[in-house]
C-alpha atoms as a PDB file:
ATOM      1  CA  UNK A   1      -5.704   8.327  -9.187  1.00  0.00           C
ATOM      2  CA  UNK A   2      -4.892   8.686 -12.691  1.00  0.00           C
ATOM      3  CA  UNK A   3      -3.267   5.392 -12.993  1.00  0.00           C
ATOM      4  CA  UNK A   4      -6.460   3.838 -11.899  1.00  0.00           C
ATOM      5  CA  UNK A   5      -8.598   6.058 -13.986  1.00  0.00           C
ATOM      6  CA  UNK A   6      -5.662   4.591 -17.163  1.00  0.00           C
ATOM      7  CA  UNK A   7      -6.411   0.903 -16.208  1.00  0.00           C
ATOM      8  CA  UNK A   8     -10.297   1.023 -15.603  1.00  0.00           C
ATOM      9  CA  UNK A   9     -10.288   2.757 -19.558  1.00  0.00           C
ATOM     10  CA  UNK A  10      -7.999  -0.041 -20.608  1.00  0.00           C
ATOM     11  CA  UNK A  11      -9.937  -2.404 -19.055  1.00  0.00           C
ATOM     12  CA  UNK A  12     -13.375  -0.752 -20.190  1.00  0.00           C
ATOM     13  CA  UNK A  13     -11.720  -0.964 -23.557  1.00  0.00           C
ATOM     14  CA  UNK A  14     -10.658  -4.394 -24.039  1.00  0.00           C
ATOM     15  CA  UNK A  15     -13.163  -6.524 -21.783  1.00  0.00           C
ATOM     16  CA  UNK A  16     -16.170  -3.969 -22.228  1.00  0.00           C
ATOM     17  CA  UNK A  17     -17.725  -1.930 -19.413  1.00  0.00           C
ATOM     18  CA  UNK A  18     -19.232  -4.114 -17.752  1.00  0.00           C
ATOM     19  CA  UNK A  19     -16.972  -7.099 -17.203  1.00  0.00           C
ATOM     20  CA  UNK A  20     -14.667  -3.729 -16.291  1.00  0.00           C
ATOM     21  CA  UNK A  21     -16.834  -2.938 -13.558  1.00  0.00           C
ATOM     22  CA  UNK A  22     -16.656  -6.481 -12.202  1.00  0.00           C
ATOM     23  CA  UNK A  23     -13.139  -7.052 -11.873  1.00  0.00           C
ATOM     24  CA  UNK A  24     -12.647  -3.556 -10.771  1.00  0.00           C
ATOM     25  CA  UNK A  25     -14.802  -4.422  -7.804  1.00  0.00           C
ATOM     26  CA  UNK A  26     -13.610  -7.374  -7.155  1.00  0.00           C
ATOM     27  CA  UNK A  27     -10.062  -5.960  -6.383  1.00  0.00           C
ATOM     28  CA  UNK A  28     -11.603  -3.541  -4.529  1.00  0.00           C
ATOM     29  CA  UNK A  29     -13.623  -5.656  -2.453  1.00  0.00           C
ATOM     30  CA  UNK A  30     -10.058  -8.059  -1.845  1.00  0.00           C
ATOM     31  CA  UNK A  31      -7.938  -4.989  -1.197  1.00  0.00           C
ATOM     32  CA  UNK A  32      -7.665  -5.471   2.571  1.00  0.00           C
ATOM     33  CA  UNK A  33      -5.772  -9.067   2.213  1.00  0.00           C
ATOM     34  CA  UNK A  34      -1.988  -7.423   1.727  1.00  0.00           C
ATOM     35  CA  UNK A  35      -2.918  -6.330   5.318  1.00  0.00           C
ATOM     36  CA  UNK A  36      -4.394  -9.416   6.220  1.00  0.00           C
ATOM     37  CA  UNK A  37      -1.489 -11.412   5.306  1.00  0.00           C
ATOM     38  CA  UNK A  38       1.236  -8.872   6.735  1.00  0.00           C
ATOM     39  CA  UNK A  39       2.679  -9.197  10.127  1.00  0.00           C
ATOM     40  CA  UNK A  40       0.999  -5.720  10.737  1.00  0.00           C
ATOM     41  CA  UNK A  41      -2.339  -7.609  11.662  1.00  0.00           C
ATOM     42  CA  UNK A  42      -0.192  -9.573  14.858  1.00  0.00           C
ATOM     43  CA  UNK A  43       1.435  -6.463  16.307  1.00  0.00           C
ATOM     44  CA  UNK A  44      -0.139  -5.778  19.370  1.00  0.00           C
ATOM     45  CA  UNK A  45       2.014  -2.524  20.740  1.00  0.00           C
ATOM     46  CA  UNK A  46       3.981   0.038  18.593  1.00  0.00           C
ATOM     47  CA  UNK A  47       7.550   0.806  20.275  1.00  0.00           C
ATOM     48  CA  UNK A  48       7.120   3.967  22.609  1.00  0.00           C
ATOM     49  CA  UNK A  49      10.741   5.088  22.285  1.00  0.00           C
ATOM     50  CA  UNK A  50      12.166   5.954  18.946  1.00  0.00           C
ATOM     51  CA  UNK A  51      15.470   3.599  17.474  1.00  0.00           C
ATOM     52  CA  UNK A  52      18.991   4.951  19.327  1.00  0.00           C
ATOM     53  CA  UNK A  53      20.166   7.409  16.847  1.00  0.00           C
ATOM     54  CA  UNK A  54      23.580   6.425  14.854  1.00  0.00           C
ATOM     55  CA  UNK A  55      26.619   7.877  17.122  1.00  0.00           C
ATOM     56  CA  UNK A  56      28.299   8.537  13.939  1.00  0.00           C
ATOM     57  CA  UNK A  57      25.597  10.519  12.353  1.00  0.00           C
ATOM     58  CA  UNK A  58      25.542  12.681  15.113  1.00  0.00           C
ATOM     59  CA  UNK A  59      29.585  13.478  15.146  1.00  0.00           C
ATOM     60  CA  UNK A  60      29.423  14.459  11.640  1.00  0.00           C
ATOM     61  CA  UNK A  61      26.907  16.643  12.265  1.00  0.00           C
ATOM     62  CA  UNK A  62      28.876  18.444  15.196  1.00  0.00           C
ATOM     63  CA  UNK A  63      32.090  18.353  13.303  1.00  0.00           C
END
């Protein structure tokens, strides 16, 4: 929050309020396309079973 609330007074600063206000809501408005573009938006099940744990990990931890 307060590195938005930094570049939105930057911005207001050096392009004025208004033209702020526009490209401020413009990358709001195109925020969603990292998801869009991810493989996130083709998975179609999560995994039901968590990864095997690491045998190793779990000797030291005994030992």
């Amino acid at each position: 929050m307060p590195v938005g609330a930094l570049l939105a007074g930057v911005l207001g600063e050096l392009l004025g309020v208004r033209a702020a206000l526009l490209v401020l809501g413009i990358g709001k408005c195109l925020a969603f396309l990292p998801v869009l573009l991810s493989p996130l938006r083709t998975t179609r099940a999560l995994p039901t079973e968590p990864a095997p744990a690491d045998p190793q990990l779990s000797e030291e931890r005994t030992a």
